[in-house]
PDB file of N, CA and C in Angstrom:
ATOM      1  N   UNK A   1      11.486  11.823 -11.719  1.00  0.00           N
ATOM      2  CA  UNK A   1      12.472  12.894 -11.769  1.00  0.00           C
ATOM      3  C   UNK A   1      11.890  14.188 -11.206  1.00  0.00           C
ATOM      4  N   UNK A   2      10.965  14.881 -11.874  1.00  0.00           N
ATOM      5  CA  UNK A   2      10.124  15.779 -10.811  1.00  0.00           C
ATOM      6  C   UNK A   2       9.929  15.649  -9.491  1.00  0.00           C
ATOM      7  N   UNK A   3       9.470  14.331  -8.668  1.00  0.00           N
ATOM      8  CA  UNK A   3       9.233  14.395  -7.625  1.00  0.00           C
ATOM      9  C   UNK A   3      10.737  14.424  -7.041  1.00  0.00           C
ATOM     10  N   UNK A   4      11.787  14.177  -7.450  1.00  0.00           N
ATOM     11  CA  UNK A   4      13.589  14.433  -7.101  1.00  0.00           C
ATOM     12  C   UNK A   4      13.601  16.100  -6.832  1.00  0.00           C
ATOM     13  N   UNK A   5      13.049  16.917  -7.933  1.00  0.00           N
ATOM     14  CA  UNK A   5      13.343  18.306  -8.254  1.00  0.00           C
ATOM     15  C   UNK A   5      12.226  18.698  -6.879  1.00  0.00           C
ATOM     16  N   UNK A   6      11.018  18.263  -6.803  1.00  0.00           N
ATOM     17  CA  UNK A   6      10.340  19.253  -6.158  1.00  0.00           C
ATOM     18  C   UNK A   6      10.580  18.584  -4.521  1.00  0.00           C
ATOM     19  N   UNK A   7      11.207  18.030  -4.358  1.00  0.00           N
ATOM     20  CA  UNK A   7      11.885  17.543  -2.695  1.00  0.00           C
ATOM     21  C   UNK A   7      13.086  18.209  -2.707  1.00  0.00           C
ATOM     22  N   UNK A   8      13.578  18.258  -3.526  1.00  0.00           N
ATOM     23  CA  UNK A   8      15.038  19.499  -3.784  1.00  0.00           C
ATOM     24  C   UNK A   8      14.809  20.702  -3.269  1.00  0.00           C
ATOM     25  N   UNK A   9      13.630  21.333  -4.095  1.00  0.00           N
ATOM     26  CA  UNK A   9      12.926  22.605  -3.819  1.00  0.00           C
ATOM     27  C   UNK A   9      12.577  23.275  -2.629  1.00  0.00           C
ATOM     28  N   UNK A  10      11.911  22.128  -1.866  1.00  0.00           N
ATOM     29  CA  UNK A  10      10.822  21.778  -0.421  1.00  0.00           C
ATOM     30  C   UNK A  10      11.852  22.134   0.445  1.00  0.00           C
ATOM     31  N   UNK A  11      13.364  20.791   0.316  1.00  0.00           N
ATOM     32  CA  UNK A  11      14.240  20.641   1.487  1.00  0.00           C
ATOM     33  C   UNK A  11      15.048  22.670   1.262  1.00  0.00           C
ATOM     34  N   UNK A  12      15.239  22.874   0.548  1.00  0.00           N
ATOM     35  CA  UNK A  12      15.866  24.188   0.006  1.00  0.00           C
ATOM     36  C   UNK A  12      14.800  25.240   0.977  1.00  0.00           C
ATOM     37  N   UNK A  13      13.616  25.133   0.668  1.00  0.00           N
ATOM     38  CA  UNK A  13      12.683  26.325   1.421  1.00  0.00           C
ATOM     39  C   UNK A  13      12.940  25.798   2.776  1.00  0.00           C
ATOM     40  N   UNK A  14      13.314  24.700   3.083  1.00  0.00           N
ATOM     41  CA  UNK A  14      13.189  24.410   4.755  1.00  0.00           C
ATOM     42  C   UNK A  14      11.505  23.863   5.048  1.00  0.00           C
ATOM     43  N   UNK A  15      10.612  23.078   4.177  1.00  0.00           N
ATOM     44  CA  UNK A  15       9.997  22.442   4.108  1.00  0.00           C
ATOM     45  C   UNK A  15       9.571  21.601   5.277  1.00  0.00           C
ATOM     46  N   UNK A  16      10.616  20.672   6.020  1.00  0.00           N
ATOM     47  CA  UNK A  16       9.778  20.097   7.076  1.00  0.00           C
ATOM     48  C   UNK A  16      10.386  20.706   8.426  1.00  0.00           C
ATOM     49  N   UNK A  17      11.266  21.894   8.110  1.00  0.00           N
ATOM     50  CA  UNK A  17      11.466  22.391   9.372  1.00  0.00           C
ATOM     51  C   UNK A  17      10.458  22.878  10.446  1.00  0.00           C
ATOM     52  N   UNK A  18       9.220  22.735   9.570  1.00  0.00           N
ATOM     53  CA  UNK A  18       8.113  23.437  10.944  1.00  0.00           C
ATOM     54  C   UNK A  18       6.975  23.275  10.681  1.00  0.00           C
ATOM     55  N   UNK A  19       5.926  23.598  11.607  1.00  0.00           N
ATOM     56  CA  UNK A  19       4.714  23.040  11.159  1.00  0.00           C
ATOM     57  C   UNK A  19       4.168  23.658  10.222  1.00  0.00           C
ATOM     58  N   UNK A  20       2.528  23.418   9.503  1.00  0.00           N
ATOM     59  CA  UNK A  20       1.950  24.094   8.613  1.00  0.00           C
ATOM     60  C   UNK A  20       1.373  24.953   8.820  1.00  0.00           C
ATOM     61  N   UNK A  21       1.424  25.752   8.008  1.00  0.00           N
ATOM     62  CA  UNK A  21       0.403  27.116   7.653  1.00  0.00           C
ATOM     63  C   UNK A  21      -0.807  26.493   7.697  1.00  0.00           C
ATOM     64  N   UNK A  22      -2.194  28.049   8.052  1.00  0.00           N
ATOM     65  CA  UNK A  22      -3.305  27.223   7.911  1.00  0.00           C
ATOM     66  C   UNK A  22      -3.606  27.061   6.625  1.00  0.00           C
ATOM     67  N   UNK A  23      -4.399  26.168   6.717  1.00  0.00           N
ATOM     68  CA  UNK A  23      -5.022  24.845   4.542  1.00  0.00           C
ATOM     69  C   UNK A  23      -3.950  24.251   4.093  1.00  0.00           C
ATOM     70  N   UNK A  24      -2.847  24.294   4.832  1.00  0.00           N
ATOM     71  CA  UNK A  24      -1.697  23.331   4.385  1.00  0.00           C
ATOM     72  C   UNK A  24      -1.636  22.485   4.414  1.00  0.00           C
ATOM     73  N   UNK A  25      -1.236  21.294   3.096  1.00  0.00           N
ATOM     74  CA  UNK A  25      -1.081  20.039   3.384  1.00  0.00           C
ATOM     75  C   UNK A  25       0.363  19.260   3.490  1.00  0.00           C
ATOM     76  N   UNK A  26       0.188  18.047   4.134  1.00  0.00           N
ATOM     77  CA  UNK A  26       1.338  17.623   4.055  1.00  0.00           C
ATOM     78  C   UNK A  26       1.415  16.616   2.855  1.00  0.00           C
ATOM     79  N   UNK A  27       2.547  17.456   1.904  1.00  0.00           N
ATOM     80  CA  UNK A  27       2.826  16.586   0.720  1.00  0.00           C
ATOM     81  C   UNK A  27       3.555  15.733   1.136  1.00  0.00           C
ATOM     82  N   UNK A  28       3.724  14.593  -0.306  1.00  0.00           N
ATOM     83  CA  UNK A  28       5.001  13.606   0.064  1.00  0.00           C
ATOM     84  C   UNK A  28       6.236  13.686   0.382  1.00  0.00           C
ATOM     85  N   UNK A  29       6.902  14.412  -0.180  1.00  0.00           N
ATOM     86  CA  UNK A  29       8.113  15.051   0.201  1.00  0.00           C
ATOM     87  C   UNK A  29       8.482  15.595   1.417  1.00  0.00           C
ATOM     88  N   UNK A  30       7.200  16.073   1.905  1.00  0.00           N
ATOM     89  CA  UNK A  30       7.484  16.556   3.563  1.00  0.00           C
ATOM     90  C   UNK A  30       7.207  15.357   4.271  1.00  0.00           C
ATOM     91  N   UNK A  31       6.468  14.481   4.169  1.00  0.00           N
ATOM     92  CA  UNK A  31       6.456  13.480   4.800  1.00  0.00           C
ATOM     93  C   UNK A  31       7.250  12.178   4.647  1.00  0.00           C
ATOM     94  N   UNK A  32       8.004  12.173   3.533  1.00  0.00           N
ATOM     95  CA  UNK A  32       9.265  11.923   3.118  1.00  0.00           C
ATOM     96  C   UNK A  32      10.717  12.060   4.148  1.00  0.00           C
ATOM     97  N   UNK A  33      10.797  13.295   3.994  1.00  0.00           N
ATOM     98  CA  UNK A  33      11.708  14.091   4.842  1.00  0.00           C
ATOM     99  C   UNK A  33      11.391  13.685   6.465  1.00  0.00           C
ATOM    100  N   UNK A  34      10.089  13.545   6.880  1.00  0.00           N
ATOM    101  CA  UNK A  34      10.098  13.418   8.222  1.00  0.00           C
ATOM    102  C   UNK A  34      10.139  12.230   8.512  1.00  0.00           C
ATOM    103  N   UNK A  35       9.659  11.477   7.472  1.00  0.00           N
ATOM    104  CA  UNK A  35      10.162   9.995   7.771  1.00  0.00           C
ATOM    105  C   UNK A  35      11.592   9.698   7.970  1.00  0.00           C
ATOM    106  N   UNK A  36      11.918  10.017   7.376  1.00  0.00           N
ATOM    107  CA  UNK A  36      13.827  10.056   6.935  1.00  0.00           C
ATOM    108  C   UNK A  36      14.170  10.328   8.578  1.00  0.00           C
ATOM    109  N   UNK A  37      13.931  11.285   8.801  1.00  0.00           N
ATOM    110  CA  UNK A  37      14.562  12.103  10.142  1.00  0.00           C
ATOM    111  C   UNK A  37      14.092  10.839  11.020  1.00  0.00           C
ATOM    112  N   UNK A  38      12.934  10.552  10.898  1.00  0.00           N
ATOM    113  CA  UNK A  38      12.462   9.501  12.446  1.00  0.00           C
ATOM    114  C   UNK A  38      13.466   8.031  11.886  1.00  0.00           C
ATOM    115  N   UNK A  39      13.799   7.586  10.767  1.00  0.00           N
ATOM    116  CA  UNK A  39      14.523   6.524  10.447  1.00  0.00           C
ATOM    117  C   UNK A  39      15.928   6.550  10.941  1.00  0.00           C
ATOM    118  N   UNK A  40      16.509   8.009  10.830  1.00  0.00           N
ATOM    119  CA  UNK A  40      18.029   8.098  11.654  1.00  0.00           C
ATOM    120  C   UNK A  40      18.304   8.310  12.879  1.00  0.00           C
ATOM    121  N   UNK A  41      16.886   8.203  13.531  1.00  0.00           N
ATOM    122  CA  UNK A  41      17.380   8.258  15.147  1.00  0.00           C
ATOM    123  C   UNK A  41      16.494   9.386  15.887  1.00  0.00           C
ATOM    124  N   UNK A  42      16.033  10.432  15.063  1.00  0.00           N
ATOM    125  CA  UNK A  42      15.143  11.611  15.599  1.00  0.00           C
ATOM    126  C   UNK A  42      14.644  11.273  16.526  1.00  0.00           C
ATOM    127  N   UNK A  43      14.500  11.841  17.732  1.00  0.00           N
ATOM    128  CA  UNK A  43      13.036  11.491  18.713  1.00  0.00           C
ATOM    129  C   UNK A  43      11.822  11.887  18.318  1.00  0.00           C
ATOM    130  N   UNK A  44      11.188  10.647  18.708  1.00  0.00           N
ATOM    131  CA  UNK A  44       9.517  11.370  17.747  1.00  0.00           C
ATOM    132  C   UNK A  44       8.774  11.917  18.781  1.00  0.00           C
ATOM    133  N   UNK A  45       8.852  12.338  20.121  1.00  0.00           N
ATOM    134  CA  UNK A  45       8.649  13.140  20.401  1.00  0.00           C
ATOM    135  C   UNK A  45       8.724  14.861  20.289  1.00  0.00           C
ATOM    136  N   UNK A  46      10.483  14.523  20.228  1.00  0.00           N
ATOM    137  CA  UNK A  46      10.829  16.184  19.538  1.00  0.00           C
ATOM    138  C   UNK A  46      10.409  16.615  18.563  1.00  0.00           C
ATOM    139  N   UNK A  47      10.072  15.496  17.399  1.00  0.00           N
ATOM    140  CA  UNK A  47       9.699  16.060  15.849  1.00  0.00           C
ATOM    141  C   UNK A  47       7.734  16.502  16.353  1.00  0.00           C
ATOM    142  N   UNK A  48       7.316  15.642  17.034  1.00  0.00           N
ATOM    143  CA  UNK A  48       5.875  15.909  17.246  1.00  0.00           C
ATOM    144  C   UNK A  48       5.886  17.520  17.559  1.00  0.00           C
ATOM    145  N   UNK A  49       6.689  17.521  18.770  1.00  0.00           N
ATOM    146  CA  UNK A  49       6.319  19.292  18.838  1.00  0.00           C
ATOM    147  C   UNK A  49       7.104  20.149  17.943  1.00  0.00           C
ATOM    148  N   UNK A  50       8.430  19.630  17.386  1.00  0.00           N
ATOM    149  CA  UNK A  50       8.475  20.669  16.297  1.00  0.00           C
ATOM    150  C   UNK A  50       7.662  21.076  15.133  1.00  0.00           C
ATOM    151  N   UNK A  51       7.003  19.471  14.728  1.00  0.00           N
ATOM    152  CA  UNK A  51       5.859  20.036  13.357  1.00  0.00           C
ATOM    153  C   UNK A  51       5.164  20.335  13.349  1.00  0.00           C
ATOM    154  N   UNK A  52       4.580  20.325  14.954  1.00  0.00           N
ATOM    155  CA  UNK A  52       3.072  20.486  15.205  1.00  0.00           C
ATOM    156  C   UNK A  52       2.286  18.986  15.052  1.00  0.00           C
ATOM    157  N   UNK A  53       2.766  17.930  14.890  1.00  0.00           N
ATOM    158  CA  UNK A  53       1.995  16.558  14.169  1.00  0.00           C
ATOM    159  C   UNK A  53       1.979  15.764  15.556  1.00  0.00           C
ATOM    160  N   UNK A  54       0.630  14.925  15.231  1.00  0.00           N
ATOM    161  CA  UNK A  54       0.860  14.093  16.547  1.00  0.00           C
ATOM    162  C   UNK A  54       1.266  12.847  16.557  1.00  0.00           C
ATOM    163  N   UNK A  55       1.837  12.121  17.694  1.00  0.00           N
ATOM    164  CA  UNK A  55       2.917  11.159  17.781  1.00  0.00           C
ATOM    165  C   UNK A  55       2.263  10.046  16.584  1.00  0.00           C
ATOM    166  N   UNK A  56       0.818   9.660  16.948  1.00  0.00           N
ATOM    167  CA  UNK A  56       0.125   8.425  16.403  1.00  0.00           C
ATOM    168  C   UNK A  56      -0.118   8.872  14.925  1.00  0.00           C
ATOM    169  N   UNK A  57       0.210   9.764  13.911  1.00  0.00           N
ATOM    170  CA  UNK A  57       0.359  10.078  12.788  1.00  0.00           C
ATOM    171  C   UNK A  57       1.471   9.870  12.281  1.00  0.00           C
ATOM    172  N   UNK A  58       2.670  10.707  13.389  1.00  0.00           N
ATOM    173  CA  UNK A  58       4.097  10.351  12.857  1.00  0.00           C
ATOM    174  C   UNK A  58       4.443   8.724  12.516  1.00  0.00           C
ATOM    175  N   UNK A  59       4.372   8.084  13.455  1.00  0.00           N
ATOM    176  CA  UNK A  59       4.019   6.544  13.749  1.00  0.00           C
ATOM    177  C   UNK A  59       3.557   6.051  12.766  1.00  0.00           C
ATOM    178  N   UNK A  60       2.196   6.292  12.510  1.00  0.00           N
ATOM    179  CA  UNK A  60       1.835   5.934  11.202  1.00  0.00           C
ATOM    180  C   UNK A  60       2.246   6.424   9.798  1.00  0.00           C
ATOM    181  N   UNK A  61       2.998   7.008   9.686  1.00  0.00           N
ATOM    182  CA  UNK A  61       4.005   7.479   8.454  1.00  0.00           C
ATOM    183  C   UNK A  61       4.724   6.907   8.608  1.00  0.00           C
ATOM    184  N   UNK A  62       5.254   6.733   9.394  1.00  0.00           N
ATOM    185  CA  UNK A  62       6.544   5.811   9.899  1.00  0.00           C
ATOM    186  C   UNK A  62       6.405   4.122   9.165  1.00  0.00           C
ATOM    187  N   UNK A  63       5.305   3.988   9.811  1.00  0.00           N
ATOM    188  CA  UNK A  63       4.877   2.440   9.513  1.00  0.00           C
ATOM    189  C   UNK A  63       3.998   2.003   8.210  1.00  0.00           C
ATOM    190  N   UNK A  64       3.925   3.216   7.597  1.00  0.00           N
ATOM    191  CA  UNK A  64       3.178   3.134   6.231  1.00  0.00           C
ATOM    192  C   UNK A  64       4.536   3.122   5.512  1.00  0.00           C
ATOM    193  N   UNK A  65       5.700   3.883   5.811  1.00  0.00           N
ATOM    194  CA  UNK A  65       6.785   3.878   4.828  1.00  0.00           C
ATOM    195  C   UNK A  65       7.906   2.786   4.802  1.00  0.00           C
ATOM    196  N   UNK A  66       7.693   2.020   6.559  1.00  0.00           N
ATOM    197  CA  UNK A  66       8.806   0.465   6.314  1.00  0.00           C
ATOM    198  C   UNK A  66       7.675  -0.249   5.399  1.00  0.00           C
ATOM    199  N   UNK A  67       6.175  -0.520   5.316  1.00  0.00           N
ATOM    200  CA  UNK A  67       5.426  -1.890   5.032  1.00  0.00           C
ATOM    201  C   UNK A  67       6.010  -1.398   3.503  1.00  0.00           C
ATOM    202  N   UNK A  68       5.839  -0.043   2.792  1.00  0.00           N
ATOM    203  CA  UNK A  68       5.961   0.066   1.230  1.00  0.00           C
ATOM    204  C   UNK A  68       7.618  -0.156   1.664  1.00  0.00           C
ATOM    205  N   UNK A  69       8.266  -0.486   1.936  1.00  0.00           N
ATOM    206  CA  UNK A  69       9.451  -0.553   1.837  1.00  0.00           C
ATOM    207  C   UNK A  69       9.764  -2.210   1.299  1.00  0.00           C
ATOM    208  N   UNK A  70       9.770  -2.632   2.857  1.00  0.00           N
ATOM    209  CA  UNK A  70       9.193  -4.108   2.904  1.00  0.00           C
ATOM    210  C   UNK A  70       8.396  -4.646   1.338  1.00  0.00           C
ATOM    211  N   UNK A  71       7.537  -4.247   1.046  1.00  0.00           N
ATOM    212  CA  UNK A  71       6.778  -4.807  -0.115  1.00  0.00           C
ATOM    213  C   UNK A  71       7.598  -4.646  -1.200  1.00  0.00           C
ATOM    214  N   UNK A  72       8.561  -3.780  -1.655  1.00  0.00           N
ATOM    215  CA  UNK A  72       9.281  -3.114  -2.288  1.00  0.00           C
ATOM    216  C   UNK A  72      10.351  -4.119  -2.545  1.00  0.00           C
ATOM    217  N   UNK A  73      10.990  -4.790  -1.326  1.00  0.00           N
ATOM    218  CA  UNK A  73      12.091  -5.741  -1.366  1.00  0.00           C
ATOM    219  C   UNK A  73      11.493  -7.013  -1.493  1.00  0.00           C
ATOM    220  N   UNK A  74      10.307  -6.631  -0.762  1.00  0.00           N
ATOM    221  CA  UNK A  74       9.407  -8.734  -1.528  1.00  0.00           C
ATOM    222  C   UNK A  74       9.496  -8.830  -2.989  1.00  0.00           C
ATOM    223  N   UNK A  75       8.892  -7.927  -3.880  1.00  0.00           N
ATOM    224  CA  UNK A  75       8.565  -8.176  -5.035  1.00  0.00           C
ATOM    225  C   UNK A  75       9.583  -8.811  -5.529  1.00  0.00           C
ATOM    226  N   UNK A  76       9.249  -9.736  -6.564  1.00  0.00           N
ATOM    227  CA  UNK A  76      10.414 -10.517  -7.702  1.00  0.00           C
ATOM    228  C   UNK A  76      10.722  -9.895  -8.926  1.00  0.00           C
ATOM    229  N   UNK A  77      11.706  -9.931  -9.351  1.00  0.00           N
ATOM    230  CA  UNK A  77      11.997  -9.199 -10.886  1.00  0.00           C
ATOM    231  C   UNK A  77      11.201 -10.012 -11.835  1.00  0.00           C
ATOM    232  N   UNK A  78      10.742  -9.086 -12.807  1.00  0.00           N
ATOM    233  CA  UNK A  78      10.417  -9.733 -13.958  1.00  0.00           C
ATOM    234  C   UNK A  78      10.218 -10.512 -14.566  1.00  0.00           C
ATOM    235  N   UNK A  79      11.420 -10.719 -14.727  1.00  0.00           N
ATOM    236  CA  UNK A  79      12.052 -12.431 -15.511  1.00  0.00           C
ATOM    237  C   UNK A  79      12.604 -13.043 -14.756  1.00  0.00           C
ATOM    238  N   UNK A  80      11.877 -13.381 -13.460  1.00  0.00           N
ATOM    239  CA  UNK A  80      12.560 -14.319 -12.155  1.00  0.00           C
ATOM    240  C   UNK A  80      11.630 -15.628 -12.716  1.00  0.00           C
ATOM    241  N   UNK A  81      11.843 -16.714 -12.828  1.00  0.00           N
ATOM    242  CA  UNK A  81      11.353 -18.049 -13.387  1.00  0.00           C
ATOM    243  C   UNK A  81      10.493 -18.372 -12.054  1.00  0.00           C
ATOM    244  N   UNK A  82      10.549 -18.124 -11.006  1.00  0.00           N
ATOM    245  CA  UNK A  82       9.681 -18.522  -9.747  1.00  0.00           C
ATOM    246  C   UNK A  82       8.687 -17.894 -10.136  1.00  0.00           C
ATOM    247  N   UNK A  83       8.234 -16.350 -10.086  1.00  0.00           N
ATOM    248  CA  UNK A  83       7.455 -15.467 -10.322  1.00  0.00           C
ATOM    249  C   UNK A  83       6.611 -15.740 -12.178  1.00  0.00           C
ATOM    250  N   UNK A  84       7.416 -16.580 -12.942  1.00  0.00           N
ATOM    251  CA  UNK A  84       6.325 -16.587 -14.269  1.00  0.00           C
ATOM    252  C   UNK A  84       5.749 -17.940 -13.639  1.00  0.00           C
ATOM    253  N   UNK A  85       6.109 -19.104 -12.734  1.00  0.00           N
ATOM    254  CA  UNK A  85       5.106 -20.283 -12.781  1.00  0.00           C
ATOM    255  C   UNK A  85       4.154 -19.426 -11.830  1.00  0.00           C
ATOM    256  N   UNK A  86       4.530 -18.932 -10.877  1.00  0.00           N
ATOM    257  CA  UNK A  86       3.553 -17.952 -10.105  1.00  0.00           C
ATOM    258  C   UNK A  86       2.841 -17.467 -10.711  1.00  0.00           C
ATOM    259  N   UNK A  87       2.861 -16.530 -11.541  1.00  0.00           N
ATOM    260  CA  UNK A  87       1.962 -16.170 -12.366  1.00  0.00           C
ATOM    261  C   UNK A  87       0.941 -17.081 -13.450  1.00  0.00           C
ATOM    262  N   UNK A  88       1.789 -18.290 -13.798  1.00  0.00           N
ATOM    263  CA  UNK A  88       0.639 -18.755 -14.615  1.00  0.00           C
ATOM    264  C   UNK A  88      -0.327 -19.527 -13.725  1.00  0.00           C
ATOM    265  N   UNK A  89       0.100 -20.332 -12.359  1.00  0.00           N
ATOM    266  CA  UNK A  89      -0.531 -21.109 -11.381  1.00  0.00           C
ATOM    267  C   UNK A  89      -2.012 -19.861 -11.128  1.00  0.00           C
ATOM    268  N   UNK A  90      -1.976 -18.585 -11.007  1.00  0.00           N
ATOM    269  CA  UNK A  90      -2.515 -17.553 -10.695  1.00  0.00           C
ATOM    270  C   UNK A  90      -3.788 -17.886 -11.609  1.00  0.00           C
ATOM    271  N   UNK A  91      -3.141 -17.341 -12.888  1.00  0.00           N
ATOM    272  CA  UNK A  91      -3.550 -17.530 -14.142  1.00  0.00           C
ATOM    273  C   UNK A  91      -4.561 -18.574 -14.171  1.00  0.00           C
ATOM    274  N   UNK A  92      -3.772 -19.805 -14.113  1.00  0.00           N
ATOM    275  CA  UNK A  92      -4.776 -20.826 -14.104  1.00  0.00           C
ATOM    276  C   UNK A  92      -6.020 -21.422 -13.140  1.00  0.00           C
ATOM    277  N   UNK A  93      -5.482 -20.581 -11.683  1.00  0.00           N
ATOM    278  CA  UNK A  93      -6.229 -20.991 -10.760  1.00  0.00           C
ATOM    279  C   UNK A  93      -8.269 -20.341 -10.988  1.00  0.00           C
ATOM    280  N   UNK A  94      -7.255 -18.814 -12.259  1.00  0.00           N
ATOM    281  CA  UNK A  94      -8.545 -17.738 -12.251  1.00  0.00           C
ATOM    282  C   UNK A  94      -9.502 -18.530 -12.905  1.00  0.00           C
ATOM    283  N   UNK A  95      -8.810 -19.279 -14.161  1.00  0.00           N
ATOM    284  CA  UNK A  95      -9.721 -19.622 -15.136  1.00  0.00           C
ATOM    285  C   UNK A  95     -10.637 -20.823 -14.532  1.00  0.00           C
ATOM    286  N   UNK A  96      -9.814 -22.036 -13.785  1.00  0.00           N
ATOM    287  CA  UNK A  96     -10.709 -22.781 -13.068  1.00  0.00           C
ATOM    288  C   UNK A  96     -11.574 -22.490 -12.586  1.00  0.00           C
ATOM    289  N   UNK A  97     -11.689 -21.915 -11.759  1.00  0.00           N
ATOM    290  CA  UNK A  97     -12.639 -20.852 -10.745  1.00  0.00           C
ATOM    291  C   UNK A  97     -13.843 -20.287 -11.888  1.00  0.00           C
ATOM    292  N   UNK A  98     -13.392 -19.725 -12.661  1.00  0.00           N
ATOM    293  CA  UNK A  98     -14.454 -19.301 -13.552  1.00  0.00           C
ATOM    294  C   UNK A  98     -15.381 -20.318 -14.122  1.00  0.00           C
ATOM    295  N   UNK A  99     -14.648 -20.779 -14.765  1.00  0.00           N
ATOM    296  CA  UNK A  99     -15.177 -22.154 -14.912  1.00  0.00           C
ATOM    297  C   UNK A  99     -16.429 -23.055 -14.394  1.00  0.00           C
ATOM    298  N   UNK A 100     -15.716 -23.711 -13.162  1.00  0.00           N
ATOM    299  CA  UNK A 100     -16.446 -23.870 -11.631  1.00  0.00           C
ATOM    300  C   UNK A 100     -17.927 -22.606 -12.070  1.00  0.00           C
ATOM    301  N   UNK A 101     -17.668 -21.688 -11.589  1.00  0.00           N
ATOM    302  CA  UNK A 101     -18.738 -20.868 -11.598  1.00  0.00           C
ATOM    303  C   UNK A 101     -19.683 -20.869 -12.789  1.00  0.00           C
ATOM    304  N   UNK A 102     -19.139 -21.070 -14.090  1.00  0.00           N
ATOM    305  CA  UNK A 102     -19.888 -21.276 -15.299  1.00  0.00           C
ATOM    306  C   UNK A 102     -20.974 -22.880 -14.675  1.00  0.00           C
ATOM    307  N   UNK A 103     -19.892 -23.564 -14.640  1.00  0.00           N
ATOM    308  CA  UNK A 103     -20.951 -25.011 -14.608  1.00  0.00           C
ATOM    309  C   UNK A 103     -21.246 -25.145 -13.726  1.00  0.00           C
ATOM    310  N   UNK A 104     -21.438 -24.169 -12.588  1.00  0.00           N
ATOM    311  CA  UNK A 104     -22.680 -24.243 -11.480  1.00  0.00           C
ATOM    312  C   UNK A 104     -24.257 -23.662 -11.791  1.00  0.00           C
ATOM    313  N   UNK A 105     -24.020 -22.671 -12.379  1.00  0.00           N
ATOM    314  CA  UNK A 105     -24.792 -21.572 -13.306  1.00  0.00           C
ATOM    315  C   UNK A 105     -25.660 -22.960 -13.848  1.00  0.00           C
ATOM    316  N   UNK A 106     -24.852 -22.896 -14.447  1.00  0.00           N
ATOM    317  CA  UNK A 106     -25.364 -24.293 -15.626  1.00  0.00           C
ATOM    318  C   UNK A 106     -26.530 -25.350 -14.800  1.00  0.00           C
ATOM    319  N   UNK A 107     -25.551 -26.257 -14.179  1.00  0.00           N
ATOM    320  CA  UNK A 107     -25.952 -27.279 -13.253  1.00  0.00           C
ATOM    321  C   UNK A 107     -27.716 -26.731 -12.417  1.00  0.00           C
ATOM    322  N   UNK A 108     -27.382 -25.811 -11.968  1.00  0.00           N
ATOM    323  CA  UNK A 108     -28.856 -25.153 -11.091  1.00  0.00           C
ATOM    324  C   UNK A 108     -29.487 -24.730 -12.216  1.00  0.00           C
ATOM    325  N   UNK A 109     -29.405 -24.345 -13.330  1.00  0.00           N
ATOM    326  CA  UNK A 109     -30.302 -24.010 -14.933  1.00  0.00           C
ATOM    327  C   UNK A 109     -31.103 -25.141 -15.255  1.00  0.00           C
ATOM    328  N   UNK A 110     -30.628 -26.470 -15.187  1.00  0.00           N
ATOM    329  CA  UNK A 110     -31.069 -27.669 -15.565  1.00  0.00           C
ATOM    330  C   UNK A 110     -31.805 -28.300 -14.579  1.00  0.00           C
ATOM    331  N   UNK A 111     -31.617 -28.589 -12.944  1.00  0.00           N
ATOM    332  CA  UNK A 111     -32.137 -28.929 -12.452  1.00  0.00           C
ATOM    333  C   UNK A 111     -31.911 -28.377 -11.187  1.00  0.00           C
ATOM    334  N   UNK A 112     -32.982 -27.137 -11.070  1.00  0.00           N
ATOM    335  CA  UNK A 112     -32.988 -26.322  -9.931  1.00  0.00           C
ATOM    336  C   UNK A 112     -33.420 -26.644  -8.548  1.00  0.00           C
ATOM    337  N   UNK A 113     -34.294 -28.133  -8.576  1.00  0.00           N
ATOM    338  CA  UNK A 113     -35.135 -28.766  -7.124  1.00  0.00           C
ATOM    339  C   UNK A 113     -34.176 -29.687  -6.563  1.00  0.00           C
ATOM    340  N   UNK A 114     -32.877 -30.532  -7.674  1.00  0.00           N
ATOM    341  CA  UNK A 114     -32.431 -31.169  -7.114  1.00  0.00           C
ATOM    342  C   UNK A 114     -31.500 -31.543  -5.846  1.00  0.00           C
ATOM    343  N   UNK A 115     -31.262 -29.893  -6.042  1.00  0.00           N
ATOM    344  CA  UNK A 115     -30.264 -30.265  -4.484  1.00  0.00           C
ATOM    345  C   UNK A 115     -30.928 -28.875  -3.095  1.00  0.00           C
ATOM    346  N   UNK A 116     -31.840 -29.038  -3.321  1.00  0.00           N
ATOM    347  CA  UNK A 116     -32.683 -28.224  -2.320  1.00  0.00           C
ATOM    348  C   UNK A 116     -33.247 -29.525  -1.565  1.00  0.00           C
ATOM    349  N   UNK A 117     -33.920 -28.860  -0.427  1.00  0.00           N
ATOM    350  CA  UNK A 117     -33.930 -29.650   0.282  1.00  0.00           C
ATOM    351  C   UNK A 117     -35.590 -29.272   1.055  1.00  0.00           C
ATOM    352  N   UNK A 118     -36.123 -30.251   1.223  1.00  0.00           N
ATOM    353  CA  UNK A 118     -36.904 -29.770   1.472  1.00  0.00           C
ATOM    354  C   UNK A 118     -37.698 -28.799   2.806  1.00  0.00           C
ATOM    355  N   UNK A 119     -38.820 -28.379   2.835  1.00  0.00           N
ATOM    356  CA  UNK A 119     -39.360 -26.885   3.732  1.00  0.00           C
ATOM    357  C   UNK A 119     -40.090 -27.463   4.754  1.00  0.00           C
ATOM    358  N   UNK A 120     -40.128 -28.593   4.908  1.00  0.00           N
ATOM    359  CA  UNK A 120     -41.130 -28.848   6.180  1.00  0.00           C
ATOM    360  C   UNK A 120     -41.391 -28.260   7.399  1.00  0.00           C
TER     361      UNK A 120
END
């Protein structure tokens, strides 16, 4: 809810209308906003020289904000029945594995020459 109020605030001051002051950073909200603009069609050329930002940054905001998007619409709900065997297969794959690793520990504890090979 804050981050709603303080993009409210930002877009109100005119926030990504221009580039930064000097020690300014670009918060989320401004980079929010400029994403937005390059998603409806903006030329990202024009926005480059209006913000002062360069193309291969914009770009990469750009493409940092479809992949969290993208990941966003992969995820499964909660209580999706695919996602709990998923999770326990996970689950179980960890503990095997651990396991495995316990009785290797083990195995080389007891007889450390046997599967070496020899130095000739």
């Amino acid at each position: 809810m804050g981050d709603e109020r303080t993009m409210t605030n930002e877009m109100k001051k005119g926030a990504a209308a221009g580039p930064l002051g000097p020690g300014q950073r670009w918060s989320l909200s401004r980079k929010r906003e400029v994403v937005l603009r390059l998603l409806k069609g903006e030329p990202l050329d024009a926005l480059s020289r209006e913000l002062g930002v360069e193309l291969h940054r914009l770009e990469a905001w750009r493409d940092r904000a479809l992949s969290g998007m993208e990941l966003g619409l992969k995820e499964r709900e909660a209580d999706d029945p695919t996602q709990q065997e998923l999770d326990k297969a996970h689950k179980r794959i960890g503990e095997l594995s651990m396991e495995n690793e316990l009785l290797r520990k083990e195995r080389d504890k007891t007889a450390p020459f046997a599967l070496r090979k020899s130095r000739r």
